[in-house]
N, C-alpha and C. Protein backbone atom coordinates (compact mmCIF):
# COMPACT_ATOMS: atom_id res chain seq x y z
N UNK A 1 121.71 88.99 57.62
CA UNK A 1 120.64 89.69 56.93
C UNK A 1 119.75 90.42 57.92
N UNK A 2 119.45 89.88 58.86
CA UNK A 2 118.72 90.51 59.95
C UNK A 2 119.37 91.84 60.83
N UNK A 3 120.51 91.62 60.73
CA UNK A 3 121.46 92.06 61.29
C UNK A 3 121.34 93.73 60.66
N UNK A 4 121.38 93.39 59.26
CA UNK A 4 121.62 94.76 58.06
C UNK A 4 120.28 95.24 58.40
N UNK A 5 118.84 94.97 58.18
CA UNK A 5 117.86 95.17 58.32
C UNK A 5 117.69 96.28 59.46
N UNK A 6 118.11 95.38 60.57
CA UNK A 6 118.13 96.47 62.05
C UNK A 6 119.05 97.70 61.96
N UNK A 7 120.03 97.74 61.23
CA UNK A 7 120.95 99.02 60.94
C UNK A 7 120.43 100.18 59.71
N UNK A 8 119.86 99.33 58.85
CA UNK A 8 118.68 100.08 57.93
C UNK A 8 118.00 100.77 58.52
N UNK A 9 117.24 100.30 59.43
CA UNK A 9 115.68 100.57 60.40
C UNK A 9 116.91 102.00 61.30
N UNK A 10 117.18 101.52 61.80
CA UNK A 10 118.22 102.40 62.92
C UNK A 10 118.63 103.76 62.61
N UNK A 11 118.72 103.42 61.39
CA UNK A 11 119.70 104.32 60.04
C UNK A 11 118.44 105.43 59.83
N UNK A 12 117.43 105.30 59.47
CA UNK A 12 116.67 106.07 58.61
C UNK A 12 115.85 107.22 60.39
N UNK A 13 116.19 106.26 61.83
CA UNK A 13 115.47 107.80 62.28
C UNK A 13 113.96 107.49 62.95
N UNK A 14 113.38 106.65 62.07
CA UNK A 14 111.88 106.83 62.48
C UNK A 14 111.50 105.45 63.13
N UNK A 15 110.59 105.46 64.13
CA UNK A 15 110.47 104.27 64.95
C UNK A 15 109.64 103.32 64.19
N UNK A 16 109.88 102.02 64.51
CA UNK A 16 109.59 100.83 63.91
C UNK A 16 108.21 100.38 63.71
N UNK A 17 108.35 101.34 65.18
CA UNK A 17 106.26 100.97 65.37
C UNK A 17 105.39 101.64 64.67
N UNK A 18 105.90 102.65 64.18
CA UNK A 18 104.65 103.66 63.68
C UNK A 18 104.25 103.40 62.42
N UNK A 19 105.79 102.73 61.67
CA UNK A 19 105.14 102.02 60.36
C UNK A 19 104.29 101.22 60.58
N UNK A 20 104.02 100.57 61.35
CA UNK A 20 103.45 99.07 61.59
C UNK A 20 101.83 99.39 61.82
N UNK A 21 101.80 100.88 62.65
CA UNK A 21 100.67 101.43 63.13
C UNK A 21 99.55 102.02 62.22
N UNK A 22 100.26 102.68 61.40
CA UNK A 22 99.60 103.83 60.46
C UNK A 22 99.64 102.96 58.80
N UNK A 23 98.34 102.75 58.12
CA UNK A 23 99.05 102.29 56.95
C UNK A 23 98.89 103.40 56.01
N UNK A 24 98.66 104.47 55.86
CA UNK A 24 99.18 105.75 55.07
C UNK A 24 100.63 106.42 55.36
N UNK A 25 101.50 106.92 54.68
CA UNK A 25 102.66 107.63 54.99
C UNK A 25 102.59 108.76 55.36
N UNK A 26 103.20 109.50 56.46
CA UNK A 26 103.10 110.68 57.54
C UNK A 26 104.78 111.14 57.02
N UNK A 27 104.42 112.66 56.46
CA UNK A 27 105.38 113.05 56.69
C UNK A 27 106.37 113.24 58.20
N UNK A 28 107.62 113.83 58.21
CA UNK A 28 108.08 113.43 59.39
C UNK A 28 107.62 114.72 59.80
N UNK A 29 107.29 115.48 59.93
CA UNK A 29 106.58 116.67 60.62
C UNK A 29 105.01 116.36 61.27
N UNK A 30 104.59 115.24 60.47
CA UNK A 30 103.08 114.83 61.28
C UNK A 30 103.11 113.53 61.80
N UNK A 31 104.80 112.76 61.82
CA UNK A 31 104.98 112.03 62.59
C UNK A 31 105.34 112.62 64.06
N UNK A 32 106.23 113.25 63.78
CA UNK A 32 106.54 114.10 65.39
C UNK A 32 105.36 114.19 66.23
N UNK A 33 104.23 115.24 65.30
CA UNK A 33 102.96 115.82 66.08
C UNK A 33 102.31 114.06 66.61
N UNK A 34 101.96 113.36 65.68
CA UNK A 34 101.42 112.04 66.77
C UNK A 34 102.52 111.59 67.74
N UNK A 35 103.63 111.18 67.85
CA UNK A 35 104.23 111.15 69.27
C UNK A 35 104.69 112.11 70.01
N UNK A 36 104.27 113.55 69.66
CA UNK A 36 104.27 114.38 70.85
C UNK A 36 102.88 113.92 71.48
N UNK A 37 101.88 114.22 70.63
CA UNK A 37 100.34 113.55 71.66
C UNK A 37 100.02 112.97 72.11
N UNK A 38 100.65 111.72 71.73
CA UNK A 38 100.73 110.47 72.13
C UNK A 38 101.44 110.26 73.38
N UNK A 39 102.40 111.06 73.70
CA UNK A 39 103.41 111.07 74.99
C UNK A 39 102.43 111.78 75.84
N UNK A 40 101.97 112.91 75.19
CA UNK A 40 101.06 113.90 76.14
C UNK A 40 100.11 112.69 76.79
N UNK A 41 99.50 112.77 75.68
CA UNK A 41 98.00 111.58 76.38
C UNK A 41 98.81 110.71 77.29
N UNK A 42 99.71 109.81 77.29
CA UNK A 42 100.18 109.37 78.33
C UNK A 42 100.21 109.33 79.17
N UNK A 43 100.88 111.10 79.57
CA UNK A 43 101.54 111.67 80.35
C UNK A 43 100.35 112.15 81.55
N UNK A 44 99.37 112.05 80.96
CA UNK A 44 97.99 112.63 81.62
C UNK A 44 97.08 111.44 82.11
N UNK A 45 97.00 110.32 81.39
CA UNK A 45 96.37 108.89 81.67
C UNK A 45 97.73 108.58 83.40
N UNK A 46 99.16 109.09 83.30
CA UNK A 46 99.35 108.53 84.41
C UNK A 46 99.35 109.60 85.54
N UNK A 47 98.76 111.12 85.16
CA UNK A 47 98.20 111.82 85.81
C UNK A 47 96.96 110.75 86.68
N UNK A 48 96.08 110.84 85.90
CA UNK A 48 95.14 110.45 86.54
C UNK A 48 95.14 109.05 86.84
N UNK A 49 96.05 108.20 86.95
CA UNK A 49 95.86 106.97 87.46
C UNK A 49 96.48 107.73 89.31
N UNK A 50 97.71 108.38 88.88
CA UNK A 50 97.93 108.93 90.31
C UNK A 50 96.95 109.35 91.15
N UNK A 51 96.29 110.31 90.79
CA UNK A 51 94.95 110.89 91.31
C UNK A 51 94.22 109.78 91.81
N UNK A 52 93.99 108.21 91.11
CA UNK A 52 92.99 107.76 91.40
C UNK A 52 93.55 106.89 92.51
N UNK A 53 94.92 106.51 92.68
CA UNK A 53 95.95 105.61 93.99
C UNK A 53 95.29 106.52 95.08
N UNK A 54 95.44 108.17 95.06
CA UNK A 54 95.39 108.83 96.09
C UNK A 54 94.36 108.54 96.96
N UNK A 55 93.09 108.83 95.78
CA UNK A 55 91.79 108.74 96.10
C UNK A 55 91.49 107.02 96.52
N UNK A 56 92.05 106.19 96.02
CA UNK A 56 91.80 104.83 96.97
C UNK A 56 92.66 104.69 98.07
N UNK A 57 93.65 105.58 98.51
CA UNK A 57 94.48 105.11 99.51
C UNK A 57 93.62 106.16 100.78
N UNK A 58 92.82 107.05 100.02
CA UNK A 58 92.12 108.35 101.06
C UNK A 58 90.90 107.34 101.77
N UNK A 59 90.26 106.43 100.93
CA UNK A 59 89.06 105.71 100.72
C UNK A 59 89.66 104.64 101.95
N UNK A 60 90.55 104.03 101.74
CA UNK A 60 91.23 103.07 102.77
C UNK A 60 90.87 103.52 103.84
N UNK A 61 91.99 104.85 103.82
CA UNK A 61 91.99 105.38 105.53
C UNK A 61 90.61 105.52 106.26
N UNK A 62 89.46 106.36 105.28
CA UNK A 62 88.31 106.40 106.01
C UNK A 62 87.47 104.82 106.39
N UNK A 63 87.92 104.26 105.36
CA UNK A 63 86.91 102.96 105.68
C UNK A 63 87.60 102.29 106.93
N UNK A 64 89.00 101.84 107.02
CA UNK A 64 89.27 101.57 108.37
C UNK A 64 88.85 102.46 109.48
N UNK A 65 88.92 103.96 109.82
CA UNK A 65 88.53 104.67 109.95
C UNK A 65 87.11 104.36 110.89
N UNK A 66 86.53 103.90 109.61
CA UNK A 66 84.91 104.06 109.71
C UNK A 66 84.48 102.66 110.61
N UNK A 67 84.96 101.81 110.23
CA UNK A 67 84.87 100.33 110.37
C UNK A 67 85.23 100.23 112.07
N UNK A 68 86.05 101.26 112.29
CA UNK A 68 86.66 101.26 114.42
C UNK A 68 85.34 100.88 114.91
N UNK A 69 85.37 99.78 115.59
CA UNK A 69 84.23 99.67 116.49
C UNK A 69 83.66 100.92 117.93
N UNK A 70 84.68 101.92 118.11
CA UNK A 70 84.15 102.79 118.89
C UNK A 70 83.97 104.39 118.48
N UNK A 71 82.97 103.93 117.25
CA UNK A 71 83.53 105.25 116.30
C UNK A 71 81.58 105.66 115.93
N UNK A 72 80.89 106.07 116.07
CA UNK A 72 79.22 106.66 115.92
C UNK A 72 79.29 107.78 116.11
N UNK A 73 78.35 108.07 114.82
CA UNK A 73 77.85 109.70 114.77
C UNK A 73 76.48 109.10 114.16
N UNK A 74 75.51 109.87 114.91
CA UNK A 74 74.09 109.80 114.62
C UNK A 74 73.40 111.17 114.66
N UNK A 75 72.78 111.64 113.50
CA UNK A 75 72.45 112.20 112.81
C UNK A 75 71.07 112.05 113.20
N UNK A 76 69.89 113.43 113.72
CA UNK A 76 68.52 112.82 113.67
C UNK A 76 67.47 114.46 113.03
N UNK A 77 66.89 114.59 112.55
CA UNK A 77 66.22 115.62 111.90
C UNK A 77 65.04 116.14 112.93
N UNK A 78 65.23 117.16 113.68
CA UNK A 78 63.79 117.27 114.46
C UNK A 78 63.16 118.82 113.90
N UNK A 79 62.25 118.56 113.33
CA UNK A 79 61.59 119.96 112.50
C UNK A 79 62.78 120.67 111.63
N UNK A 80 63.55 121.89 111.90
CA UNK A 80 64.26 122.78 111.20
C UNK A 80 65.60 122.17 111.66
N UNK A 81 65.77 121.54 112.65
CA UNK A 81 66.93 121.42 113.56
C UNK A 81 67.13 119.59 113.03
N UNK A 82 68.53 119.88 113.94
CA UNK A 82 69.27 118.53 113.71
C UNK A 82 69.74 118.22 115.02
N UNK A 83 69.61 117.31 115.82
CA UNK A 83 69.91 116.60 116.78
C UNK A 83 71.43 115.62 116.38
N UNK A 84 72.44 116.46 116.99
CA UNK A 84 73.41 115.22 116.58
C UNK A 84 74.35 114.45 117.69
N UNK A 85 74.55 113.15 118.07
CA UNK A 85 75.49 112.74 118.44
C UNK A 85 76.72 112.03 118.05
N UNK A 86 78.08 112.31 118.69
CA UNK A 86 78.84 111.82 118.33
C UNK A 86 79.88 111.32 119.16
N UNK A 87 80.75 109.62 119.25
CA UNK A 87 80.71 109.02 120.11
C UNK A 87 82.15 108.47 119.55
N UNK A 88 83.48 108.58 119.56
CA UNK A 88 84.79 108.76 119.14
C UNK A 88 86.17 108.18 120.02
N UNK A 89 86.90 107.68 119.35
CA UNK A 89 87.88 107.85 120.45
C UNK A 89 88.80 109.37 120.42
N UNK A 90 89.28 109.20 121.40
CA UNK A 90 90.01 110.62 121.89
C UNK A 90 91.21 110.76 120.61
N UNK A 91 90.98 112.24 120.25
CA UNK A 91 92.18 112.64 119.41
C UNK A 91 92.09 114.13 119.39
N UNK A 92 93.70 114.54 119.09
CA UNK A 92 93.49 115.98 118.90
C UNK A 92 92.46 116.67 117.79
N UNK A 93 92.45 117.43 118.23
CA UNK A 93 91.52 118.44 117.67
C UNK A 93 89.80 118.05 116.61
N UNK A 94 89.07 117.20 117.50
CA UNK A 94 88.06 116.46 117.06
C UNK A 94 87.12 117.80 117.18
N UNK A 95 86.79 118.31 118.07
CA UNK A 95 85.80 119.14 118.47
C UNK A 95 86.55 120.35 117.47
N UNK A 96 87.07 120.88 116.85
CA UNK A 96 87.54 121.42 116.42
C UNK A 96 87.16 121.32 114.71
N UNK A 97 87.98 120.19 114.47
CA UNK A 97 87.11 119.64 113.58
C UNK A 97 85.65 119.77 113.24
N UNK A 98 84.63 119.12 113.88
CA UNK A 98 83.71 118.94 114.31
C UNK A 98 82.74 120.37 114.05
N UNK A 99 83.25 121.27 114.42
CA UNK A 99 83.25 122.85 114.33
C UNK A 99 83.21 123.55 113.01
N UNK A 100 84.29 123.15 112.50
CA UNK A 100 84.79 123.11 111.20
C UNK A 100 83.33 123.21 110.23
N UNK A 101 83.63 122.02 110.50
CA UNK A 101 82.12 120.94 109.42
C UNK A 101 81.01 121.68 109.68
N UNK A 102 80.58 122.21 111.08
CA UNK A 102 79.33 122.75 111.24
C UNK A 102 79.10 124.20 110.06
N UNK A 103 80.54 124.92 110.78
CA UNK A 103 80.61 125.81 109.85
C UNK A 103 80.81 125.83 108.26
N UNK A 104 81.57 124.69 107.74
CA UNK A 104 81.55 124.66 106.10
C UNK A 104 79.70 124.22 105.84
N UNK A 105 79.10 123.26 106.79
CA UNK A 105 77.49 123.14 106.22
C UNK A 105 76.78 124.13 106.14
N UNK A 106 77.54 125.55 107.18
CA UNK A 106 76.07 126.88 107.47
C UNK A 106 75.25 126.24 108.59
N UNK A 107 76.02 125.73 109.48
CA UNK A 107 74.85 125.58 110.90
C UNK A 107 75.24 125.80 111.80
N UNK A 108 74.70 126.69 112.78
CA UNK A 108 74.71 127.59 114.04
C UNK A 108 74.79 126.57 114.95
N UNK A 109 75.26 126.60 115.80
CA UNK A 109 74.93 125.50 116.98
C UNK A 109 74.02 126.12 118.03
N UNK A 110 72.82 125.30 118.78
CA UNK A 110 72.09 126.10 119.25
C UNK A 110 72.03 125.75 120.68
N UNK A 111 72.55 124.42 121.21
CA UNK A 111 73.26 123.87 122.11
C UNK A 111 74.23 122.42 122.22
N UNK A 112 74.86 122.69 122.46
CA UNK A 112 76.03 121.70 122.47
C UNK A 112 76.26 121.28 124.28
N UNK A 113 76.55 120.04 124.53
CA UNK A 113 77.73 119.42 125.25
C UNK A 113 78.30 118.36 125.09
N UNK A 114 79.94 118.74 125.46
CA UNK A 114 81.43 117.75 125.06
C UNK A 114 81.85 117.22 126.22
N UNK A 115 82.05 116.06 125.70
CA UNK A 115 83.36 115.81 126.88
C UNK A 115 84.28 114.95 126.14
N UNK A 116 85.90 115.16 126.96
CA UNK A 116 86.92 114.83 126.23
C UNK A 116 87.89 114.11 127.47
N UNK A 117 86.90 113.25 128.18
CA UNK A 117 87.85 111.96 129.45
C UNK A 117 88.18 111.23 128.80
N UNK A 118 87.46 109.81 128.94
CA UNK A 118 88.10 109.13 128.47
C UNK A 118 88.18 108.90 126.86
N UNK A 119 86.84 109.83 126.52
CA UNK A 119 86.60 109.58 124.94
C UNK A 119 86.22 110.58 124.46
N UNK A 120 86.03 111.23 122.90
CA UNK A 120 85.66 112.13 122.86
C UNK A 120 84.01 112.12 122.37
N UNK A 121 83.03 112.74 123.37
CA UNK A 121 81.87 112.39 123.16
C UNK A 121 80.97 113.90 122.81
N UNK A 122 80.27 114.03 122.10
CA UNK A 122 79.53 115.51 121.74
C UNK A 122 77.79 115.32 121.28
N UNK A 123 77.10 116.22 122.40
CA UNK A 123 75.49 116.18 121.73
C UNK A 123 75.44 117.45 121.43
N UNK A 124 74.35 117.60 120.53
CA UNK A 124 74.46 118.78 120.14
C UNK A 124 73.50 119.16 119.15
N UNK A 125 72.12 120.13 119.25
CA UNK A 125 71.66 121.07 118.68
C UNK A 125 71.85 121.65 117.30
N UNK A 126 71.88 121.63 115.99
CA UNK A 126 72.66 122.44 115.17
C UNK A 126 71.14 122.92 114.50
N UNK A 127 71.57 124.12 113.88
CA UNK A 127 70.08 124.93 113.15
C UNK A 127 71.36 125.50 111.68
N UNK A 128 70.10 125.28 110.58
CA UNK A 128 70.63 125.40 109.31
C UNK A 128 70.77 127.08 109.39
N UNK A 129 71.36 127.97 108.98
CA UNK A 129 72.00 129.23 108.80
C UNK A 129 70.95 130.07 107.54
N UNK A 130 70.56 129.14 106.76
CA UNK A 130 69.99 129.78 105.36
C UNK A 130 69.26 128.49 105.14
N UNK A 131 68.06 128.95 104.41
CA UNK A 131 67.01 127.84 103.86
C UNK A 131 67.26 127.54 102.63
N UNK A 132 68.18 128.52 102.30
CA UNK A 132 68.52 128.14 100.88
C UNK A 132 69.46 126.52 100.29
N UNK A 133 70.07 126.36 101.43
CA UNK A 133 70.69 124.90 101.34
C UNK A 133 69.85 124.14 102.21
N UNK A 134 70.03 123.00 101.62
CA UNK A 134 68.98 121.55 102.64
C UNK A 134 69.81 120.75 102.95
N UNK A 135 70.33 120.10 103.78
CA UNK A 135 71.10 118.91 104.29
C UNK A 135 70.42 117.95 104.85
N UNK A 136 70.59 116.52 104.25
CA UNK A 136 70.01 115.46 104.53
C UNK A 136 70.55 114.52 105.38
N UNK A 137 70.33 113.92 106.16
CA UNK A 137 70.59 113.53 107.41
C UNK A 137 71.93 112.35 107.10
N UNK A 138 72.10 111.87 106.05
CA UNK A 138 72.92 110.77 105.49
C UNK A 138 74.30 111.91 105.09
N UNK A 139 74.07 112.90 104.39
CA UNK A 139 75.18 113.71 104.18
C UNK A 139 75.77 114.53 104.95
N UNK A 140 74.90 115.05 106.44
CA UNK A 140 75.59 115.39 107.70
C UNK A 140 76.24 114.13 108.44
N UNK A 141 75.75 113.28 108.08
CA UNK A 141 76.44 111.84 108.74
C UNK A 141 77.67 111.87 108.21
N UNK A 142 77.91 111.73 107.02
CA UNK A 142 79.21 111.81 105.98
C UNK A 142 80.27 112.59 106.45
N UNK A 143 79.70 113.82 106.09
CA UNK A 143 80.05 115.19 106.50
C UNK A 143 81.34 114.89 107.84
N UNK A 144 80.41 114.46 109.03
CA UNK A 144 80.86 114.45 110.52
C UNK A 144 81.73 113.60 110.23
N UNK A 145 81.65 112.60 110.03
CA UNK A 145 82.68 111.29 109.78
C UNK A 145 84.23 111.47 109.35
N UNK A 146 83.84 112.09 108.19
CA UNK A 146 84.63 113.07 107.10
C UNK A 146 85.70 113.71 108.32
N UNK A 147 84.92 114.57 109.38
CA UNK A 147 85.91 115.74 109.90
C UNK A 147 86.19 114.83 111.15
N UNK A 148 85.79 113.57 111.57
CA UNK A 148 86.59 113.00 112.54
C UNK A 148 87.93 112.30 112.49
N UNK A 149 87.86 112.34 111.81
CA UNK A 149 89.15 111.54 110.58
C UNK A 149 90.12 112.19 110.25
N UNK A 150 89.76 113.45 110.28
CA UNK A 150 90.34 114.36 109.11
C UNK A 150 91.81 114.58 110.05
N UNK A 151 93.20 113.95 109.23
CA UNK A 151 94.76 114.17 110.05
C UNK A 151 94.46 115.46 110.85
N UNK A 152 94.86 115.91 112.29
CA UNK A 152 95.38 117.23 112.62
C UNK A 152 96.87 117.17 112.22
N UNK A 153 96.78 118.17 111.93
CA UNK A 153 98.45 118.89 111.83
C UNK A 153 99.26 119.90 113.01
């Protein structure tokens, strides 16, 4: 009897669950449309679970990253200007980086010195470009961190 039941069910086409789901009857044309959406929505919930692995596996790297005991950037605000140091181990293209960031914030450098012996070490001067943006001393901290890290290719 169970047996016939499942060949019935099998027989007619439409999935088992949706009776179970819906207690009004859906033609089969507005059954389709809910499991096309239903796949969609899916299909997008494991969009964004991907997105969110990425973004914790990105979060990893910086926090180990961050956590290196020979790793400081200090950030200090003097009038218009920003006093910054930064205190790293050696890797390609840090100062480069470093550069980068100045330029995506809009800040001129007004004196800088590097050195790249045994470590990579940088003081440095920076002046905001436009008054129209403000940068706060916690988000140039970020910022720098951000581009010490950041893979070269």
């Amino acid at each position: 009897m169970v047996a016939s039941e499942q060949k019935k069910r099998a027989s007619q086409g439409k999935p088992h669950f949706l009776k179970n789901l819906t207690p009004f009857k859906l033609s089969n044309h507005e059954q389709s449309i809910v499991i096309r959406e239903t796949l969609l929505y899916i299909a997008i919930l494991k969009l964004k679970i991907e997105a969110l692995q990425r973004e914790y596996e990105d979060f990893k790297i910086l926090k180990r990253e961050l956590l290196h005991p020979f790793q400081e950037v200090k950030v200090e605000k003097i009038g218009e200007k920003f006093q910054v140091k930064i205190e790293s181990l050696k890797g390609e293209n840090k100062l480069v980086n470093v550069l980068e960031a100045f330029e995506e914030m809009e800040l001129s450098v007004a004196q800088a010195r590097v050195s790249c012996q045994d470590s990579f070490s940088m003081e440095a001067i920076v002046v905001p470009q436009s008054k129209d943006k403000l940068w706060s001393v916690d988000d140039m901290t970020q910022t720098l961190v951000k581009a010490l890290v950041k893979p070269s290719y």
